[in-house]
N, C-alpha and C. Protein backbone atom coordinates (compact mmCIF):
# COMPACT_ATOMS: atom_id res chain seq x y z
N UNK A 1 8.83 -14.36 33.47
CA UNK A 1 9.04 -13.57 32.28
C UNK A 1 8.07 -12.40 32.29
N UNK A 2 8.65 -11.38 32.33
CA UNK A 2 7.76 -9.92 32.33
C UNK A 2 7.65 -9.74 30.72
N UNK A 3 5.81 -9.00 31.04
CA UNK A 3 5.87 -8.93 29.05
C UNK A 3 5.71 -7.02 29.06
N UNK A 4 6.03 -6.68 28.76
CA UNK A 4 5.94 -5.10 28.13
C UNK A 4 4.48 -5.27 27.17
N UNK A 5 4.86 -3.72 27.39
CA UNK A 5 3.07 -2.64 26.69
C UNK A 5 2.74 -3.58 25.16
N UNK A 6 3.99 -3.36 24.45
CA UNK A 6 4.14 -3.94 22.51
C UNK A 6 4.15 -5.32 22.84
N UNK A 7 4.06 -6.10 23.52
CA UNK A 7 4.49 -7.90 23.35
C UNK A 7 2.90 -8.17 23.17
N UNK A 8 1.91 -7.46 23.61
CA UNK A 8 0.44 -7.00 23.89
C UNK A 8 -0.10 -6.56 22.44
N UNK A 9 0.04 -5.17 22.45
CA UNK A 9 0.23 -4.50 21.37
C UNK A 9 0.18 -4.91 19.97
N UNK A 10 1.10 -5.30 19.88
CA UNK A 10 1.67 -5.54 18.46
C UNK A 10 0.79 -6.95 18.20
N UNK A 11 0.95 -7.85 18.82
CA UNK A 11 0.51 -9.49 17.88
C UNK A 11 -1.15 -9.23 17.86
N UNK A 12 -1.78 -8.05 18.53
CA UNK A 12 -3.54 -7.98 18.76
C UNK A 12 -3.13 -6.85 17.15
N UNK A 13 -2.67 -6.34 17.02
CA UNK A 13 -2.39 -5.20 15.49
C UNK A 13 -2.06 -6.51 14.94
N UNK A 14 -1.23 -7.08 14.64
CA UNK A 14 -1.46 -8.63 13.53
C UNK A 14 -2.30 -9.07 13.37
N UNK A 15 -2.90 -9.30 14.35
CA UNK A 15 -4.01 -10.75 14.48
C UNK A 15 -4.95 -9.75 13.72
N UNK A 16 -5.22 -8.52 13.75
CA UNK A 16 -6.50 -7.65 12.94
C UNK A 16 -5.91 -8.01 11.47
N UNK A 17 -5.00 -7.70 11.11
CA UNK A 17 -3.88 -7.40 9.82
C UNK A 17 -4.06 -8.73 8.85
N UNK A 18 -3.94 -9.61 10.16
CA UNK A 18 -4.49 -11.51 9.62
C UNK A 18 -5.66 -11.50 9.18
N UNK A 19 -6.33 -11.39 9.88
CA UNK A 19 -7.96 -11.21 9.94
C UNK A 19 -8.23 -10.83 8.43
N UNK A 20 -7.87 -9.09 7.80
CA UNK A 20 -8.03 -8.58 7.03
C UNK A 20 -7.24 -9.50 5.63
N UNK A 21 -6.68 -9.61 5.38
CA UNK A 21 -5.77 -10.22 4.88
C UNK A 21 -6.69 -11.78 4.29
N UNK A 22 -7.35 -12.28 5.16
CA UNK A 22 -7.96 -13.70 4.95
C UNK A 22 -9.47 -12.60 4.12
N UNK A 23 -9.95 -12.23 4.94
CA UNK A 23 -11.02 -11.36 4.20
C UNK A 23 -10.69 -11.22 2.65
N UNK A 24 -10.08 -10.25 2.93
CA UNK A 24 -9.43 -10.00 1.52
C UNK A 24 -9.34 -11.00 -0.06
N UNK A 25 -8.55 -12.25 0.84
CA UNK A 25 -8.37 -13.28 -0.39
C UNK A 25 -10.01 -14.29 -0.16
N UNK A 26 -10.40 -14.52 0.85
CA UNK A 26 -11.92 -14.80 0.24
C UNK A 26 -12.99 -13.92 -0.54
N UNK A 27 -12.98 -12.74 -0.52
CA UNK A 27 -13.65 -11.97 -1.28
C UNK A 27 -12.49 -11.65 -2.88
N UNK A 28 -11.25 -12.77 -2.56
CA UNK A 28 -11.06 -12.78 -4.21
C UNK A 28 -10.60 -11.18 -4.66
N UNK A 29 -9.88 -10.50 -3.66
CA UNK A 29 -9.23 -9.02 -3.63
C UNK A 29 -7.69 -9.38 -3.68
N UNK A 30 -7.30 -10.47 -3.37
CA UNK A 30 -6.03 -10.72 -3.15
C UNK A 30 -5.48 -11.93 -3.62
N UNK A 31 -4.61 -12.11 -4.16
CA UNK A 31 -3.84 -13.40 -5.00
C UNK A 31 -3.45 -14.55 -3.52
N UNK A 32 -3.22 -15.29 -4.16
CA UNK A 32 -2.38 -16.80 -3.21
C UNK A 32 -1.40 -16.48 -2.73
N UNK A 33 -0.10 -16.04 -3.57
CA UNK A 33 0.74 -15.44 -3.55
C UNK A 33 1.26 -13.83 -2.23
N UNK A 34 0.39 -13.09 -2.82
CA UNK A 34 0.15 -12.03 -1.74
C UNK A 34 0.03 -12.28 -0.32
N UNK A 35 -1.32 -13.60 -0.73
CA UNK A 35 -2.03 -13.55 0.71
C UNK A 35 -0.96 -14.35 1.86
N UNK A 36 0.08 -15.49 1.46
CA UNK A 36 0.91 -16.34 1.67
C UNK A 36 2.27 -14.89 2.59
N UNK A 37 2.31 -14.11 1.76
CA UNK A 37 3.50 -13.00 1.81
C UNK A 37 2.75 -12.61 3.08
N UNK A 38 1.90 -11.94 2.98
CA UNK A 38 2.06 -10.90 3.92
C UNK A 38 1.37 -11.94 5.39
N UNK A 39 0.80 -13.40 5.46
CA UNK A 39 0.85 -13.80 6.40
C UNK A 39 2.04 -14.24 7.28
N UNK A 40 3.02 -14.25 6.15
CA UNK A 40 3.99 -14.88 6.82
C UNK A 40 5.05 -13.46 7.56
N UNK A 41 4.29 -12.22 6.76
CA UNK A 41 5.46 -11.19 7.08
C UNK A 41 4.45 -10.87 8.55
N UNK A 42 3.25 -10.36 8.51
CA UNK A 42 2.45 -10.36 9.87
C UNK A 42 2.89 -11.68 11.15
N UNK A 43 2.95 -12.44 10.58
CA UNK A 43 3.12 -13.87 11.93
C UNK A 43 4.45 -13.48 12.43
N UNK A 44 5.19 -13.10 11.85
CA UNK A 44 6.87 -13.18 12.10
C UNK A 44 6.96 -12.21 13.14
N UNK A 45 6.17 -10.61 12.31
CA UNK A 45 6.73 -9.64 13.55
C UNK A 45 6.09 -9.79 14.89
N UNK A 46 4.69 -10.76 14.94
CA UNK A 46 4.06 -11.13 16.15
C UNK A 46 4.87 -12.00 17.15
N UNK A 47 5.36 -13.06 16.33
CA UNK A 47 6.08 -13.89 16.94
C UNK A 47 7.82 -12.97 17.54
N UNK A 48 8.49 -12.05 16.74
CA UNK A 48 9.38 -11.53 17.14
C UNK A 48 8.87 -10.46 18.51
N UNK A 49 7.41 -9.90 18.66
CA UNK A 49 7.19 -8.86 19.34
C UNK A 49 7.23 -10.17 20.72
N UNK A 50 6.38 -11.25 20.10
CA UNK A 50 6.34 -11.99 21.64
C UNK A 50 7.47 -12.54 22.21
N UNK A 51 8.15 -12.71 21.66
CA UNK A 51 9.70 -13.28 22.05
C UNK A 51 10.78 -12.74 21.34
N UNK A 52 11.25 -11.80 21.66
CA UNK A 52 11.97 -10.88 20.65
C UNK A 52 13.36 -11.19 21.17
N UNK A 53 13.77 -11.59 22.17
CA UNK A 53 15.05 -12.51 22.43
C UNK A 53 15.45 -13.30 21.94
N UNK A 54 14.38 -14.59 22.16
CA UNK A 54 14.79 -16.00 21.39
C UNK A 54 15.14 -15.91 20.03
N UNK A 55 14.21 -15.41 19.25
CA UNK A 55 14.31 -14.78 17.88
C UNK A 55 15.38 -14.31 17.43
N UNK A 56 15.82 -13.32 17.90
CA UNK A 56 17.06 -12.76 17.85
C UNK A 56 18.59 -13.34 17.92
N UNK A 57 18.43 -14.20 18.74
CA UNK A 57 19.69 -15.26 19.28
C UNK A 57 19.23 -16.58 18.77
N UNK A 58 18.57 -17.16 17.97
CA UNK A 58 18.23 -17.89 17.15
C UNK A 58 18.79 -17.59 15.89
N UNK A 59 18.59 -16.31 15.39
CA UNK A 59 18.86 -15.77 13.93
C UNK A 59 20.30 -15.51 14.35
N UNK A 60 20.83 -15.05 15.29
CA UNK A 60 22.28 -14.86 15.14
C UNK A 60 23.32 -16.93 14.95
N UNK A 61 22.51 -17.18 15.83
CA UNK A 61 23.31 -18.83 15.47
C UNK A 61 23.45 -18.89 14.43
N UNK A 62 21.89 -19.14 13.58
CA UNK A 62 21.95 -19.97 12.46
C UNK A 62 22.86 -19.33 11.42
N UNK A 63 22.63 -17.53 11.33
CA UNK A 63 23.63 -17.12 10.46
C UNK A 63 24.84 -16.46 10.85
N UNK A 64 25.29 -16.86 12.01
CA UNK A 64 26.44 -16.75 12.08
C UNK A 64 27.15 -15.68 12.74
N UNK A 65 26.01 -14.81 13.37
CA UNK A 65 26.59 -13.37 13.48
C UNK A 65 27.06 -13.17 15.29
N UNK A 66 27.72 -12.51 15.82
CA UNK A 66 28.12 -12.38 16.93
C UNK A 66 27.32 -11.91 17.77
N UNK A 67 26.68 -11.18 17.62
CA UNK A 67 25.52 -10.38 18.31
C UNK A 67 23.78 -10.69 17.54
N UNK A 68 23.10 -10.46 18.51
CA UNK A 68 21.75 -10.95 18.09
C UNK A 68 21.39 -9.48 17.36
N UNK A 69 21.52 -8.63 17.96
CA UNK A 69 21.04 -7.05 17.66
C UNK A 69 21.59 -6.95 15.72
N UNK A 70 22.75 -7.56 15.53
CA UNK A 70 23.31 -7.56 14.23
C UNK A 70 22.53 -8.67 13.19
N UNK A 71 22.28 -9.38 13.78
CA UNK A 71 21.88 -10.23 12.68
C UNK A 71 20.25 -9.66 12.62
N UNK A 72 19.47 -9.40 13.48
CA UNK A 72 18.23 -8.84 13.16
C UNK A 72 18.01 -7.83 12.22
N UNK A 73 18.97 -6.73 12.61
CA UNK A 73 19.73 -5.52 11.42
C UNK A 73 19.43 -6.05 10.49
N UNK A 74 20.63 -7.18 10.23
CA UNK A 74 21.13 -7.13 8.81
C UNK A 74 19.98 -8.07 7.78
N UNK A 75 19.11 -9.16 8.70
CA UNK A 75 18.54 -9.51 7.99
C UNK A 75 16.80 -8.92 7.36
N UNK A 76 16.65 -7.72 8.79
CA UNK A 76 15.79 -6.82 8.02
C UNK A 76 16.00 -5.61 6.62
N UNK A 77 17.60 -5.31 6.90
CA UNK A 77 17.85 -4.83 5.77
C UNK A 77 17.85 -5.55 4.21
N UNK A 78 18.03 -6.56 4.42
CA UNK A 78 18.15 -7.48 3.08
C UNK A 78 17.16 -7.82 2.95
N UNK A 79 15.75 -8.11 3.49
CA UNK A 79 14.68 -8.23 3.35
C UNK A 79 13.95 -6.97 2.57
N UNK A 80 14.36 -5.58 3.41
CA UNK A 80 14.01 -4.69 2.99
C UNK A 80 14.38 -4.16 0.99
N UNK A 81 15.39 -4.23 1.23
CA UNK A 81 16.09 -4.43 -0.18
C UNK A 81 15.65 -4.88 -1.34
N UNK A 82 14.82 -6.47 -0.76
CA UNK A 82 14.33 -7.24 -1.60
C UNK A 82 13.16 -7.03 -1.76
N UNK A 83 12.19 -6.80 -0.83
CA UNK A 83 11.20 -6.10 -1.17
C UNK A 83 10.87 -5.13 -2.16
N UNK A 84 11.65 -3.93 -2.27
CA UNK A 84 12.29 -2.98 -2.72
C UNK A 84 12.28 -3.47 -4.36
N UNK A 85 13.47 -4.31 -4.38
CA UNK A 85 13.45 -4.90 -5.38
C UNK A 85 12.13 -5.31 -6.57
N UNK A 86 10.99 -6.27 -5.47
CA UNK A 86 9.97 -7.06 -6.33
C UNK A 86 9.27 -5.38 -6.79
N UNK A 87 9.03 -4.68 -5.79
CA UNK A 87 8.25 -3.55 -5.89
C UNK A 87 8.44 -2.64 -7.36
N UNK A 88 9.85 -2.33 -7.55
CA UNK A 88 10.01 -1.86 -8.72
C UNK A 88 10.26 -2.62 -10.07
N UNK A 89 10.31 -3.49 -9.63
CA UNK A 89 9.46 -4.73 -10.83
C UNK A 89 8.65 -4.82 -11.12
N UNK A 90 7.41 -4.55 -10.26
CA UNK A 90 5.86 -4.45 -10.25
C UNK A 90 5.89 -3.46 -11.11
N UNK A 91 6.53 -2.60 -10.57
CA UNK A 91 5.86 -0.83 -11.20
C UNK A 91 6.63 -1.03 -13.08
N UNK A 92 7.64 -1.43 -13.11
CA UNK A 92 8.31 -1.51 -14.47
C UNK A 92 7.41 -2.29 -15.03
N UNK A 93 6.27 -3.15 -14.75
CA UNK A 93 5.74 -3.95 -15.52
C UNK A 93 4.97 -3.31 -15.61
N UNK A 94 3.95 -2.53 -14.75
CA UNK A 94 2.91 -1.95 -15.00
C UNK A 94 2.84 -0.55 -16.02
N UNK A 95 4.20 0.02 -15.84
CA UNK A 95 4.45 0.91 -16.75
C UNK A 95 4.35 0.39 -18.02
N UNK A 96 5.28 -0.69 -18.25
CA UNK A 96 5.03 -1.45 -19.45
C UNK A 96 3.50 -1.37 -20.27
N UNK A 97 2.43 -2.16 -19.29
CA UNK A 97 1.13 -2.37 -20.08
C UNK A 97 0.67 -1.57 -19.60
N UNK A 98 0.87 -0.09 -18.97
CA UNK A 98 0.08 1.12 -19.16
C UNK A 98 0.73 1.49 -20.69
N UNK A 99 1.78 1.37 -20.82
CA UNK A 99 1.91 2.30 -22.41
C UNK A 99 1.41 1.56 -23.40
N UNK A 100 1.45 0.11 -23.40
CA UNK A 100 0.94 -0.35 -24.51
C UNK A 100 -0.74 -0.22 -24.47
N UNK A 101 -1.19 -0.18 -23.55
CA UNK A 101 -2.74 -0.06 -23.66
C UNK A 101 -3.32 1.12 -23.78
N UNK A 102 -2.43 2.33 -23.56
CA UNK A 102 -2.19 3.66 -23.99
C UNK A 102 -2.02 3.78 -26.32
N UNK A 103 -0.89 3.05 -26.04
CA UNK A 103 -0.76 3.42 -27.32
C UNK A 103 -1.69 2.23 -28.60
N UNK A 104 -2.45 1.20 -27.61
CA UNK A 104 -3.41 0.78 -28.35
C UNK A 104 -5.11 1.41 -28.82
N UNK A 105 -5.36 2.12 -27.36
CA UNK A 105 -6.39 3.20 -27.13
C UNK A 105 -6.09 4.23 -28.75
N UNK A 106 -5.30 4.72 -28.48
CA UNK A 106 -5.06 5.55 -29.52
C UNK A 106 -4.37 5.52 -31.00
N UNK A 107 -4.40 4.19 -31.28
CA UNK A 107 -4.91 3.82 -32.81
C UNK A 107 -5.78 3.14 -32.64
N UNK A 108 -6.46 2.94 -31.78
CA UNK A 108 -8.08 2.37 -32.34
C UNK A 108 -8.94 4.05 -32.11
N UNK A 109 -8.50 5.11 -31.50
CA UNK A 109 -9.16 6.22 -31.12
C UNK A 109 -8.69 6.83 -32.71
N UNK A 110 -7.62 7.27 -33.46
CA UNK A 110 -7.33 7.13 -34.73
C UNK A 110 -7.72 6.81 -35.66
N UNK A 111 -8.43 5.36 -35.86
CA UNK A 111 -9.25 4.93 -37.05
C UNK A 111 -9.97 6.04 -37.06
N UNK A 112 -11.32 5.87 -36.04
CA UNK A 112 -12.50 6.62 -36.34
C UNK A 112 -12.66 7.45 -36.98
N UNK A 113 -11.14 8.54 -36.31
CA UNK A 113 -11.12 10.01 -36.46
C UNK A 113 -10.57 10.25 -38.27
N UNK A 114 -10.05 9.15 -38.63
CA UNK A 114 -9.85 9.36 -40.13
C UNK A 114 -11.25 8.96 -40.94
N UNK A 115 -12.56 8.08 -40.29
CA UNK A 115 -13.72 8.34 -41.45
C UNK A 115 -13.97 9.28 -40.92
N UNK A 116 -14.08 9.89 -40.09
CA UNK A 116 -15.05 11.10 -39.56
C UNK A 116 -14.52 12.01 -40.90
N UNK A 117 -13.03 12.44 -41.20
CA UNK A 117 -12.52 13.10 -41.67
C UNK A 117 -12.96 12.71 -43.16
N UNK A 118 -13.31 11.71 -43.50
CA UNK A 118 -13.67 11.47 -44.92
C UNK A 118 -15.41 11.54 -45.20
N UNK A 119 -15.89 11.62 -44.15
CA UNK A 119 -17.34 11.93 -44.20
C UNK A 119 -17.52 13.23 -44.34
N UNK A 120 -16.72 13.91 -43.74
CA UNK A 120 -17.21 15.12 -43.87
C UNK A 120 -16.51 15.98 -44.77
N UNK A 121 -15.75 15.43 -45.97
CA UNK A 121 -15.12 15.79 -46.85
C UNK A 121 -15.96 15.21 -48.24
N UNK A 122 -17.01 14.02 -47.78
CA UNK A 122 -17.64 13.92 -48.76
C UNK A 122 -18.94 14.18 -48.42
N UNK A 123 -19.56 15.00 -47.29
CA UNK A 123 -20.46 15.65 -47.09
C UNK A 123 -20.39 17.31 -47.48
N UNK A 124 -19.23 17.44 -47.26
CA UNK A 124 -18.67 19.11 -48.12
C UNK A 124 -19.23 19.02 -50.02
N UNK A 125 -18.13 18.03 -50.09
CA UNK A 125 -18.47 17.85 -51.57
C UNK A 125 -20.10 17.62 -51.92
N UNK A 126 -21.00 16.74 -51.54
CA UNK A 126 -22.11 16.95 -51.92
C UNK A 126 -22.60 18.21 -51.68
N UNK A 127 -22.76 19.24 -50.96
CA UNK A 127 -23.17 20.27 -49.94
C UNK A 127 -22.86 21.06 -51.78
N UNK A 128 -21.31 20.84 -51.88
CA UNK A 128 -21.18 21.99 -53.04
C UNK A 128 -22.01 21.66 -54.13
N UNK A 129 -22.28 20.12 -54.91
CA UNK A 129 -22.72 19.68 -55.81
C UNK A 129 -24.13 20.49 -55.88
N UNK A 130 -24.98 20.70 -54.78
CA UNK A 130 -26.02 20.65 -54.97
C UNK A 130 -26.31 22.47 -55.17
């Protein structure tokens, strides 16, 4: 079995990616969740760079597809998709509690600005009294 330049390549770029990744969730930068995702998305393309045949004609059996080249396609596209998917979920949520913590900032920034406005309406008024 001859290995090409990327069969090299690529799983030594994971194995750093791993590396970082474990860093990451021991220094408590990264959720369970996350850290679980992206090991499993790093191991996969290592394991596809090192055997990118078997892989391929493995994934075409199980789902069915005629060609290996097609089912790799199709199941990176639907992956991609879904990704896609969680991503703008993320952002719709975060938009979410950016506005509310926006529009909480600014009625508590509001109170103030109405005594300020009454202090110095009854600092006028004394000012004239005297």
């Amino acid at each position: 079995m001859n290995f090409e330049a990327y069969q090299y390549i690529v799983p030594l770029i994971c194995a750093v990616f791993l590396l970082r990744i474990g860093i990451q969730y021991v220094k408590r930068r990264r959720s369970i969740f996350s850290t679980v995702v992206w090991t499993i998305f790093w191991s996969t393309i290592a394991v596809l760079a090192f055997a990118p045949h078997i892989v391929s004609t493995l994934l075409a059996k199980v789902f069915g597809f005629a060609d290996n080249v097609h089912a790799v396609l199709f199941i990176g596209l639907g992956l991609s998709f879904l990704i896609i998917f969680y991503l703008s979920s993320v952002v719709d949520k975060l938009e979410t509690q950016l506005t509310s913590l926006v529009r909480r900032m600014a009625l508590q920034k509001a109170e103030p600005d109405e005594e300020e406005e009454d202090f110095a309406e009854r600092h006028e008024l004394n000012q004239l009294k005297k």
